[in-house]
Protein backbone atom coordinates (compact mmCIF):
# COMPACT_ATOMS: atom_id res chain seq x y z
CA UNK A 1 0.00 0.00 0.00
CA UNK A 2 1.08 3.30 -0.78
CA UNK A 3 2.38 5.90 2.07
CA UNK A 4 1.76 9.45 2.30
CA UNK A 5 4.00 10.90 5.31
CA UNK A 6 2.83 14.23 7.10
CA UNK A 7 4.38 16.09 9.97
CA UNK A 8 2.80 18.33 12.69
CA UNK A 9 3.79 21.08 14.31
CA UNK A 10 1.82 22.03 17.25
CA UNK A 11 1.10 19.45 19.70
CA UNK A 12 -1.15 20.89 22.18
CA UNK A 13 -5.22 20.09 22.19
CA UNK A 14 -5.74 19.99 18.86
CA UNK A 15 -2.55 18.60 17.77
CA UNK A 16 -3.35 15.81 20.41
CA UNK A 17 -7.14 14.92 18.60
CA UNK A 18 -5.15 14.98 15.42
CA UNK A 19 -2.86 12.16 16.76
CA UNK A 20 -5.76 10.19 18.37
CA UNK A 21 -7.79 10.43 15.00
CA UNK A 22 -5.03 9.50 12.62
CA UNK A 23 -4.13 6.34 15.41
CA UNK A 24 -7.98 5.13 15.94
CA UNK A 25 -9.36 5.27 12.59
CA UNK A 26 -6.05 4.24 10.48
CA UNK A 27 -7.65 1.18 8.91
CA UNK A 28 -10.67 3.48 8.06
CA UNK A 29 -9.07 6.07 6.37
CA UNK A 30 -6.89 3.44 4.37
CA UNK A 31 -10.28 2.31 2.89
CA UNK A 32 -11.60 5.49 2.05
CA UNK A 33 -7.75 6.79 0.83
CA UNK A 34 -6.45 3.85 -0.86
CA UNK A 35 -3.01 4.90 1.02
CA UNK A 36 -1.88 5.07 4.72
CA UNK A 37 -1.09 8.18 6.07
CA UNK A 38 1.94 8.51 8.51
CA UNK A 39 2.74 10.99 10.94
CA UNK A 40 6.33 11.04 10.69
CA UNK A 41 7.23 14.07 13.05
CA UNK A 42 6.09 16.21 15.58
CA UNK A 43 7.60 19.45 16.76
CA UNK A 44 6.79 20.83 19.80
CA UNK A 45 8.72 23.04 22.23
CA UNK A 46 7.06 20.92 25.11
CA UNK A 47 8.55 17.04 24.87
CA UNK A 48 7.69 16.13 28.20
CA UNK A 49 3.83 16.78 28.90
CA UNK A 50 2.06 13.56 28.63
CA UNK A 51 -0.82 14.27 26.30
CA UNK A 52 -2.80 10.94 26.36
CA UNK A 53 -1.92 9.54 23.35
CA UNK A 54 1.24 7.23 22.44
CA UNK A 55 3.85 8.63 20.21
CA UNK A 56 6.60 6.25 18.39
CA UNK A 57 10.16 7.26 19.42
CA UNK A 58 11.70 9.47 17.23
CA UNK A 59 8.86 11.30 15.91
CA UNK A 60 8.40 14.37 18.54
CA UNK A 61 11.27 16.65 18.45
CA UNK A 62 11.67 20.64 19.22
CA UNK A 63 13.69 21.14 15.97
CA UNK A 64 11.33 22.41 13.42
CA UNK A 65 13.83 22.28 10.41
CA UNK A 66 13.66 18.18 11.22
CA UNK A 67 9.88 18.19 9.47
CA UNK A 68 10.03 21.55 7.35
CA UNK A 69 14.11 19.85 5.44
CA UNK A 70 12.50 16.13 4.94
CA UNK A 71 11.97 16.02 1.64
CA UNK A 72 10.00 12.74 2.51
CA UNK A 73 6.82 14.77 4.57
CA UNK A 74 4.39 15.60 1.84
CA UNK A 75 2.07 17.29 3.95
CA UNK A 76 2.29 19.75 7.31
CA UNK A 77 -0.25 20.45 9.73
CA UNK A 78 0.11 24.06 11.36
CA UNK A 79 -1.56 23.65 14.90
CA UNK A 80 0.11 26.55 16.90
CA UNK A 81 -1.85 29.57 15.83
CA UNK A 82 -0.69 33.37 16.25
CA UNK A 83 1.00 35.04 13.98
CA UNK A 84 4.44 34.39 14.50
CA UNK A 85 6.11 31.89 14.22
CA UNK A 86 3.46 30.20 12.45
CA UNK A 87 4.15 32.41 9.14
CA UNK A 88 6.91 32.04 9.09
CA UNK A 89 6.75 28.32 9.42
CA UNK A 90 3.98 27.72 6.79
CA UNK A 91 6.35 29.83 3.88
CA UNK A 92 9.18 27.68 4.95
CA UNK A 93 6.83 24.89 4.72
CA UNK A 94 5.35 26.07 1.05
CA UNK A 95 8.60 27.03 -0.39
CA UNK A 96 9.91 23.32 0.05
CA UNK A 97 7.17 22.23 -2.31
CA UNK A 98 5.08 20.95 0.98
CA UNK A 99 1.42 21.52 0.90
CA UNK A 100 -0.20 22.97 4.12
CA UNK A 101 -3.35 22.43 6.23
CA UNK A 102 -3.47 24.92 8.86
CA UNK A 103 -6.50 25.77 11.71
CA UNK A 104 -5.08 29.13 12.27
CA UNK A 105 -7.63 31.76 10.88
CA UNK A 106 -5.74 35.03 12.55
CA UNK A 107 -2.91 33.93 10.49
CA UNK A 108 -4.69 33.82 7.20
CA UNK A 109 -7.02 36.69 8.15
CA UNK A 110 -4.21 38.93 8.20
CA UNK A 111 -1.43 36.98 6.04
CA UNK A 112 -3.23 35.58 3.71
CA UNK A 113 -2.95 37.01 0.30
CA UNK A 114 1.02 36.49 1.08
CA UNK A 115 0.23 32.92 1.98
CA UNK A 116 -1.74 32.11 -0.86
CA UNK A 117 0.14 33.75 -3.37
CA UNK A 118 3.03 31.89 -1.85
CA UNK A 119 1.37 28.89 -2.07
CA UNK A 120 0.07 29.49 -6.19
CA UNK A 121 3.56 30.17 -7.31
CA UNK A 122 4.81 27.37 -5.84
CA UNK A 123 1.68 25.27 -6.95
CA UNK A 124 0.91 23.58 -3.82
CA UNK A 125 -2.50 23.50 -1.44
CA UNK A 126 -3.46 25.41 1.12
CA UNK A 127 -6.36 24.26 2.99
CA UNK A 128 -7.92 25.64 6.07
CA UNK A 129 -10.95 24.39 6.64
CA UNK A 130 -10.64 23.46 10.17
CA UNK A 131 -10.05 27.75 10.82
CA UNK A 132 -13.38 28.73 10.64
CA UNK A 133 -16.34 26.70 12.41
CA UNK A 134 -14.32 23.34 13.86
CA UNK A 135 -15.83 20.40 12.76
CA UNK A 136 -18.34 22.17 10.40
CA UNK A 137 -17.45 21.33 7.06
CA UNK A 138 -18.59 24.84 5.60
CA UNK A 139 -16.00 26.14 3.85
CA UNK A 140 -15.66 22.68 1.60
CA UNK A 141 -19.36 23.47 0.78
CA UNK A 142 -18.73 27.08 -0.02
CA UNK A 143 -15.87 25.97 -2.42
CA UNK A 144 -17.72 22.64 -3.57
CA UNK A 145 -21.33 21.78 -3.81
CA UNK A 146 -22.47 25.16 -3.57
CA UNK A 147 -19.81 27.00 -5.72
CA UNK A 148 -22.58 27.94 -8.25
CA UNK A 149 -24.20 29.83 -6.21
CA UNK A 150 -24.21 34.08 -6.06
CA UNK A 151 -24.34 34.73 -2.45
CA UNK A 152 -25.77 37.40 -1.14
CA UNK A 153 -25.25 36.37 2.79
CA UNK A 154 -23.26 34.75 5.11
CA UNK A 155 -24.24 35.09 9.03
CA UNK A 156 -22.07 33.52 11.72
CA UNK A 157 -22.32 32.18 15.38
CA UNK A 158 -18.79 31.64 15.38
CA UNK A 159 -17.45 31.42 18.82
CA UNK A 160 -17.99 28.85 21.30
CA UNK A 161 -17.25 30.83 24.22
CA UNK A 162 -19.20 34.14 23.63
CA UNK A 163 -22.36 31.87 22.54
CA UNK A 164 -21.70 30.13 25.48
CA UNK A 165 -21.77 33.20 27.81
CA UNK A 166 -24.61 34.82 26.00
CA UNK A 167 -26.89 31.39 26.14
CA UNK A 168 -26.11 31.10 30.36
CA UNK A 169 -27.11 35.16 30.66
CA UNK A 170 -30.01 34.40 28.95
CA UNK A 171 -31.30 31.49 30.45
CA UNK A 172 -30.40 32.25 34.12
CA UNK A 173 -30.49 36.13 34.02
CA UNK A 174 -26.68 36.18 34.92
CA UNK A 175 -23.95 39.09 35.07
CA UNK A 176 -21.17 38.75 32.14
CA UNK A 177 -18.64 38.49 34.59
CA UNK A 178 -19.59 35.75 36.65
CA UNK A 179 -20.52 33.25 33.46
CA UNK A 180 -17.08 33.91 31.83
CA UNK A 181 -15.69 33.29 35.33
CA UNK A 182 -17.54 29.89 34.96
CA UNK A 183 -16.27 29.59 31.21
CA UNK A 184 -12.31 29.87 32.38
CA UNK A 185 -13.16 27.46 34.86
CA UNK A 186 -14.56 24.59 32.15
CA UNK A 187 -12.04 25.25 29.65
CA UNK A 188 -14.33 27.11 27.34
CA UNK A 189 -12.68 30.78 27.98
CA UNK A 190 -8.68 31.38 28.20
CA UNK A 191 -7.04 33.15 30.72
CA UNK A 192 -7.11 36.38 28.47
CA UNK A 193 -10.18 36.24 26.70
CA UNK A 194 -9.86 39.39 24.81
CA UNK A 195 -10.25 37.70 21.30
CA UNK A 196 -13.25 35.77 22.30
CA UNK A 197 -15.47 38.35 23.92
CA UNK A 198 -14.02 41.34 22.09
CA UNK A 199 -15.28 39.61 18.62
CA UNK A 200 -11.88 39.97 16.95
CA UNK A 201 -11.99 35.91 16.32
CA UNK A 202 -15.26 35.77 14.89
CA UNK A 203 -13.89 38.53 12.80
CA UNK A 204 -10.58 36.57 11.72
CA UNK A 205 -13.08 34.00 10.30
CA UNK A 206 -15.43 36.37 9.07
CA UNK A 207 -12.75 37.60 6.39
CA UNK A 208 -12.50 34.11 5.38
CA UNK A 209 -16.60 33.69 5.13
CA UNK A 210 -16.32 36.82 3.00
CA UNK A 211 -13.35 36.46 0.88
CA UNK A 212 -15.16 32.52 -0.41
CA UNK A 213 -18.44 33.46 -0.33
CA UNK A 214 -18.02 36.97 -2.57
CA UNK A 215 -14.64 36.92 -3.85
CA UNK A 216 -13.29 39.71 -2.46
CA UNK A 217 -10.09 39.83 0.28
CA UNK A 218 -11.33 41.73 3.25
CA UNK A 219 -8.50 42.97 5.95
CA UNK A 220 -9.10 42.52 9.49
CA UNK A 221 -9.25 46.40 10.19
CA UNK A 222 -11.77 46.97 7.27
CA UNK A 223 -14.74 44.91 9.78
CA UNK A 224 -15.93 46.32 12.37
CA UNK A 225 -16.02 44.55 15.33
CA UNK A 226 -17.66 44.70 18.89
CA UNK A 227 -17.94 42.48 21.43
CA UNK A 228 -20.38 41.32 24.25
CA UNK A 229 -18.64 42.54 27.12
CA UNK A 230 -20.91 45.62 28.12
CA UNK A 231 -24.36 43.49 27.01
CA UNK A 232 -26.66 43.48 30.51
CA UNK A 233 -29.08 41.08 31.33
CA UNK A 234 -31.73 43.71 31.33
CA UNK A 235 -30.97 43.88 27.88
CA UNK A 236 -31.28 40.29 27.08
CA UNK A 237 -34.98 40.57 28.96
CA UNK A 238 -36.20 43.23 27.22
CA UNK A 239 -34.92 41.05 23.72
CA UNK A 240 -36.93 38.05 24.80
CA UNK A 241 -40.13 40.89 25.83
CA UNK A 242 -39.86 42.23 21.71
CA UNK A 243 -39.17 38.68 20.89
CA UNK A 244 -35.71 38.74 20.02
CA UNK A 245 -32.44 36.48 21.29
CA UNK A 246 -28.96 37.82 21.64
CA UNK A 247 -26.17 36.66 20.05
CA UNK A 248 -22.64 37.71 18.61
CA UNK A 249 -23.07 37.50 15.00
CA UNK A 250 -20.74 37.89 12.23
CA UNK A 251 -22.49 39.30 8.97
CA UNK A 252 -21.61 39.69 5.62
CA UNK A 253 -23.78 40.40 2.41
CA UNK A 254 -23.13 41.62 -0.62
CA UNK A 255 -25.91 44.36 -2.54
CA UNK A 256 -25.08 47.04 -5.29
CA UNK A 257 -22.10 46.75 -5.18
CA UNK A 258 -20.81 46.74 -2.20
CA UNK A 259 -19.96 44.31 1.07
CA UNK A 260 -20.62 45.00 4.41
CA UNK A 261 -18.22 42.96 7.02
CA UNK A 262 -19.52 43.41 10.26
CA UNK A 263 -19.05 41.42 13.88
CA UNK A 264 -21.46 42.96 16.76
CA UNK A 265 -24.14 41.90 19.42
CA UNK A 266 -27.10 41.43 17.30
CA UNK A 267 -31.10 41.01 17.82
CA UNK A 268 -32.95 37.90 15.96
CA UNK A 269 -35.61 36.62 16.06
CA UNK A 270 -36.77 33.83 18.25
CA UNK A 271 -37.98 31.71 15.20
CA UNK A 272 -35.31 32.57 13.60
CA UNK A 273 -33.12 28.96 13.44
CA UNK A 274 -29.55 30.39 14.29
CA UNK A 275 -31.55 31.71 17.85
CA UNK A 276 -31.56 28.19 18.67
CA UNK A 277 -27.98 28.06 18.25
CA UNK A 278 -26.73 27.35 22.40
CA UNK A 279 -23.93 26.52 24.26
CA UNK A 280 -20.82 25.93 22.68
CA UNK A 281 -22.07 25.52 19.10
CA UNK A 282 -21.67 27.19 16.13
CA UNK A 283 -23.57 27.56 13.07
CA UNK A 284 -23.07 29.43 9.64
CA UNK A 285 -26.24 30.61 7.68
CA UNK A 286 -25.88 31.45 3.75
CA UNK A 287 -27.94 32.48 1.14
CA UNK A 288 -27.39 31.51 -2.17
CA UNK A 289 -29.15 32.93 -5.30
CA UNK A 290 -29.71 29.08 -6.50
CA UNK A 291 -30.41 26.92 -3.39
CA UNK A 292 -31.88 29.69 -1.26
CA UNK A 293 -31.10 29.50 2.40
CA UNK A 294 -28.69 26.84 3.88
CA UNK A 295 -27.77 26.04 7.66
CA UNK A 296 -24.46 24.73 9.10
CA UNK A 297 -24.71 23.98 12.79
CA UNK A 298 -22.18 22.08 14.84
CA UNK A 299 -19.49 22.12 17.67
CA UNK A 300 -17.08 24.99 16.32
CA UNK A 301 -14.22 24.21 18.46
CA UNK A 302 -12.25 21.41 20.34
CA UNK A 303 -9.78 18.19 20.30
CA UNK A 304 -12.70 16.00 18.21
CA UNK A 305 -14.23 18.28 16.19
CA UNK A 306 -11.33 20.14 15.23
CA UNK A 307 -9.24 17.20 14.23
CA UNK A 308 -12.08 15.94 12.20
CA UNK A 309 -11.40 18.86 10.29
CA UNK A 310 -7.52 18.70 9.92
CA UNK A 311 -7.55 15.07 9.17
CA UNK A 312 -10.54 16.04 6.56
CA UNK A 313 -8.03 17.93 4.33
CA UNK A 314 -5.24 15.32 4.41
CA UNK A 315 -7.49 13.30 2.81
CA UNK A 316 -8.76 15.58 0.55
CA UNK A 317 -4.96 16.88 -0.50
CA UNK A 318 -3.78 12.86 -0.08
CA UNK A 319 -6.26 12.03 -2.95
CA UNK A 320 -5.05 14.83 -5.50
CA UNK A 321 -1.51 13.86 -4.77
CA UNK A 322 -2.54 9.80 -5.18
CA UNK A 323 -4.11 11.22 -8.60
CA UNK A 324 -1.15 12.96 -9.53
CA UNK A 325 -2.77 16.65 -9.70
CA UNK A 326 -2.65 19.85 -7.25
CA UNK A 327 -4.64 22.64 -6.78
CA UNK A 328 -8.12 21.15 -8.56
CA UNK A 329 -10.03 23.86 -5.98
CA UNK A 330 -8.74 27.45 -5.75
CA UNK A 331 -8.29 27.83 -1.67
CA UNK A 332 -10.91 30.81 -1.70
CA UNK A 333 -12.78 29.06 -4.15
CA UNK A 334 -12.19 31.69 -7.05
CA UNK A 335 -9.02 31.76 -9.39
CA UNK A 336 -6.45 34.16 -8.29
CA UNK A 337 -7.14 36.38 -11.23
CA UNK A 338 -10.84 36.48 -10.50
CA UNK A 339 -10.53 37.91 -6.91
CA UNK A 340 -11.55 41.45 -6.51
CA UNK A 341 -11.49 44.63 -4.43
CA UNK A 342 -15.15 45.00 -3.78
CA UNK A 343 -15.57 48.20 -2.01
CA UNK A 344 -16.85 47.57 1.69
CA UNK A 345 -19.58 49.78 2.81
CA UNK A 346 -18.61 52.37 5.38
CA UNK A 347 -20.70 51.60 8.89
CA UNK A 348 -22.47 54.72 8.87
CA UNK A 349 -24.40 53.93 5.69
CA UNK A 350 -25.07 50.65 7.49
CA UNK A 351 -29.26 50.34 7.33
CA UNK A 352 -31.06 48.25 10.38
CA UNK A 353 -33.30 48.27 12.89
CA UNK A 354 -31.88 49.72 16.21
CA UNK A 355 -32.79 48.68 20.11
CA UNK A 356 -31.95 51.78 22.12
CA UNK A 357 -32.20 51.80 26.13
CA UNK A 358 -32.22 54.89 27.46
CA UNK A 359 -31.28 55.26 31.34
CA UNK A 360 -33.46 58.77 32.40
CA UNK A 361 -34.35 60.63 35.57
CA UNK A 362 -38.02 60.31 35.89
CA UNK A 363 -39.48 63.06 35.48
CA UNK A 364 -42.40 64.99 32.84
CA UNK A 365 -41.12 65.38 28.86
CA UNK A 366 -38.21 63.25 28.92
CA UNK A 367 -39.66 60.94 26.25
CA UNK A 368 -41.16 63.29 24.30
CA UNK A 369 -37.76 65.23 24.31
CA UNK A 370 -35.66 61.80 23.22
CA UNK A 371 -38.39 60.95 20.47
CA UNK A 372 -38.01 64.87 19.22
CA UNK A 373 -34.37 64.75 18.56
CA UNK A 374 -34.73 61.10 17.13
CA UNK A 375 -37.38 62.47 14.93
CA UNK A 376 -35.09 65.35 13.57
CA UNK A 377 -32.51 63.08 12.50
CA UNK A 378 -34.72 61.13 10.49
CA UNK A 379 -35.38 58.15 12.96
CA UNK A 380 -39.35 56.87 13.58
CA UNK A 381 -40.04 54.69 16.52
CA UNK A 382 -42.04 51.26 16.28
CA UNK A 383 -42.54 50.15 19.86
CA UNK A 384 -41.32 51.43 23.31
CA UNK A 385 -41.15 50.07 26.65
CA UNK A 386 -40.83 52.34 29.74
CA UNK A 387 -40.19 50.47 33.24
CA UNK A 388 -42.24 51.28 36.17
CA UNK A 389 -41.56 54.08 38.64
CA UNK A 390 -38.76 53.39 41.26
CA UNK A 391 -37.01 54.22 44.30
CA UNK A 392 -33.63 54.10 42.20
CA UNK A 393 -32.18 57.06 40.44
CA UNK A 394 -33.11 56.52 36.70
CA UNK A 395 -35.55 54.73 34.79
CA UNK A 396 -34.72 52.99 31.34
CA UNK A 397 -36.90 54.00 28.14
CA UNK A 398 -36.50 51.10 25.09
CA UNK A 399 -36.94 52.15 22.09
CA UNK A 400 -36.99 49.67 18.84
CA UNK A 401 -36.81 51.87 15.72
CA UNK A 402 -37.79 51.38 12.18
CA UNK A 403 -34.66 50.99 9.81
CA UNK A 404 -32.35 53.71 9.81
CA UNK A 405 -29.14 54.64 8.70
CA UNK A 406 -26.12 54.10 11.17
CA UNK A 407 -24.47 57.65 10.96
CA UNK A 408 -27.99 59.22 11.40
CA UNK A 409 -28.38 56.84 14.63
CA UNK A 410 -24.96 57.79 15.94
CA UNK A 411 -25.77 61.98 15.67
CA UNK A 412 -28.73 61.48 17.57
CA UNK A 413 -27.71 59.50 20.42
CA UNK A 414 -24.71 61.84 20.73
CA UNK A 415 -27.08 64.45 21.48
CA UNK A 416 -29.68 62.63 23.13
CA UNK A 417 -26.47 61.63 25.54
CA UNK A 418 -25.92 65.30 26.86
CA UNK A 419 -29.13 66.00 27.49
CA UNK A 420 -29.60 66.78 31.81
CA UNK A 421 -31.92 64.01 32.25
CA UNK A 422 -29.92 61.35 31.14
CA UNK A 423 -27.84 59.36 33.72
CA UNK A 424 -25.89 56.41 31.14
CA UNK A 425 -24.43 56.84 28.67
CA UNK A 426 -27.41 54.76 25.69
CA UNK A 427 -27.29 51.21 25.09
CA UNK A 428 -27.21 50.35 21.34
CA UNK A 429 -27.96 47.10 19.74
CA UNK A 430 -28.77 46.17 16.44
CA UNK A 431 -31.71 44.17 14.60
CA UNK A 432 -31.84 41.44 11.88
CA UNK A 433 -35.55 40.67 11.18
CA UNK A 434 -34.64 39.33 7.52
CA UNK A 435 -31.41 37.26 8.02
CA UNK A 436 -31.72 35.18 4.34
């Protein structure tokens, strides 16, 4: 039987499932392969952590150059994410005619068109679908079955660990502290969660979403990006009283002419299927011109799932090089001289429908004042809630507008915001009623 070897580099969790994979389903892969696959090294500055899986002596080492100058490995697996020195790794990689599957979407969201240009002059693949989603096998769809589709959206629940904080506020009325506490504690969060709750993850794979599904390279800076860090649970009540769930969604459509790339808390509707979205799960939503709406739903991060994914595109590059051809499927899905610069929209000509929660002293004219200034800038209200009187300071007016433009939004909460009745600074969320 034929052997294809493959090195690693990166042998922490994921690394780990890849190992356990490749070991427990050998004889199954040979059947669907026609060839075994062998791991012939590992590199990983850590030799001595026991990881629960068996390793043959000889194969882990902490010398890189041992995998990237054997002109036997065919195939590397990137596993060690960041920027550096995983660039530098994969080029090294590329350059000695390897071809690469990596999981590490910051790297291609912000070195990618290097990397893949790299990796088309030297005519070799680079695959990545394990970056966005886990085990979700979306991007091979995007680039496969569906390529004949125009899409005009893609919507993501892309993180594990905010879904996972947003779904325990929501179902137990909990602080956003005290459930990522909980989420460090289970393994869901790291120790510095800033690219989790920030949204700057779900953005790295949001360029990705929007560079296959429209063609067009997007940079990391060019999408803007909140997180869910300042989202209340009185915020997530008053969602559920309109009839709306929370969640962190990455969006991207496409419409004259332009693309908007956008990652932010974001209202939808209960019947909506991506609200049922909980936990640690992920989902992708697209909209093709062709076979209308499809769902992708599934655990988007962890040993299995993840490793599912790695091992996914050894096969897939195994079989090309069995068949004695490369590169059958552009990476982004379009030929290198079909990618364009599609403008992206500026936010403030962003239309939606806006939640605003006003925090107010309680006192005569204070609505009529807010819906006044709204009013000049162009912004009509479709339903309001105002809370019962209290013994506290303030009171909180909600407001759910009609669609209006961002920028026109933005002026009128800055004045709203120094007006002598109002004690917080407004909470802002946005609305998608029509996510297809």
């Amino acid at each position: 039987m034929k052997v294809i070897n493959v090195g690693l580099i990166g042998f922490g969790t994921v690394g780990a499932g890849v190992v356990k994979l490749l070991s427990a389903n050998a004889l199954l892969i040979e059947k669907k392969l026609g060839a075994r696959l062998i791991l012939k090294r590992i590199v990983d500055l850590d030799l001595t952590t026991d990881r629960g899986v068996e390793v043959a002596p000889g194969v882990l080492t902490a010398n890189v150059s041992e995998l990237l100058d054997d002109p036997e490995i065919s195939i590397v697996m990137e596993l060690i994410g960041g920027y550096e020195p995983a660039r530098t790794f994969v080029l090294r990689a590329i350059a000695a005619g390897k071809h690469v599957v990596t999981a590490n979407k910051a790297l291609l969201a912000v070195h990618g068109e290097e990397l893949f240009t790299a990796a088309a002059v030297k005519g070799v693949e680079l695959l990545f679908e394990p970056a966005v989603g886990g085990g979700i096998p979306v991007l091979s769809a995007i680039r496969g079955n569906l390529s004949a589709n125009r899409f005009s959206t893609v919507l993501g629940i892309l993180n594990g660990t905010c879904n996972y904080i947003l779904t325990r506020m929501t179902e137990e009325g909990a602080e956003f502290a005290a459930v990522l506490k909980t989420a460090q504690e289970l393994g869901y969060a790291e120790a510095d969660p800033t690219f989790d709750v920030e949204g700057i993850d779900t953005a790295h794979k949001l360029c990705l979403l929007v560079s296959l599904c429209f063609g067009s390279r997007v940079k990391l800076e060019q999408v803007h990006t909140e997180g869910i860090s300042a989202l209340s649970p009185v915020d997530i009540s008053f969602a559920r009283e309109f009839g709306y769930k929370i969640k962190l969604l990455a969006i991207g459509k496409q419409d004259d002419g332009c693309i908007e790339a956008r990652v932010h808390p974001t209202m939808i509707p209960l019947s909506d299927p991506l609200a049922d979205v909980n936990g640690v799960f992920n989902a992708v939503r697209l909209a093709g011109d062709f076979v209308g709406p499809v769902m992708f739903s599934g655990r988007g991060a962890g040993m299995n799932p993840t490793a599912s994914a790695v091992v996914g595109e050894l096969i897939e590059i195994s079989r090309n090089i069995l068949a004695g051809i490369g590169r059958r499927t552009p990476p982004l899905g379009y030929l290198d001289a079909s990618m364009a610069q599609i403008p992206l929209k500026p936010m403030g000509e962003i239309v939606s429908k806006y939640y605003l929660r006003f925090s107010v002293v309680d006192r005569p004219k204070v609505l009529s004042r807010i819906a006044g200034v709204l009013g000049d800038h162009g912004i009509s209200i479709e339903s309001m809630i105002q809370t019962a009187r209290s013994t506290q300071e303030s009171v909180s007016i909600v407001i759910m507008t009609h669609e209006a433009r961002e920028a026109d939004v933005r002026a009128a909460l800055a004045q709203i915001d120094g007006l002598e009745f109002i004690t917080e600074k407004t909470n802002l969320i946005r609305i998608e009623d029509n996510l297809e």
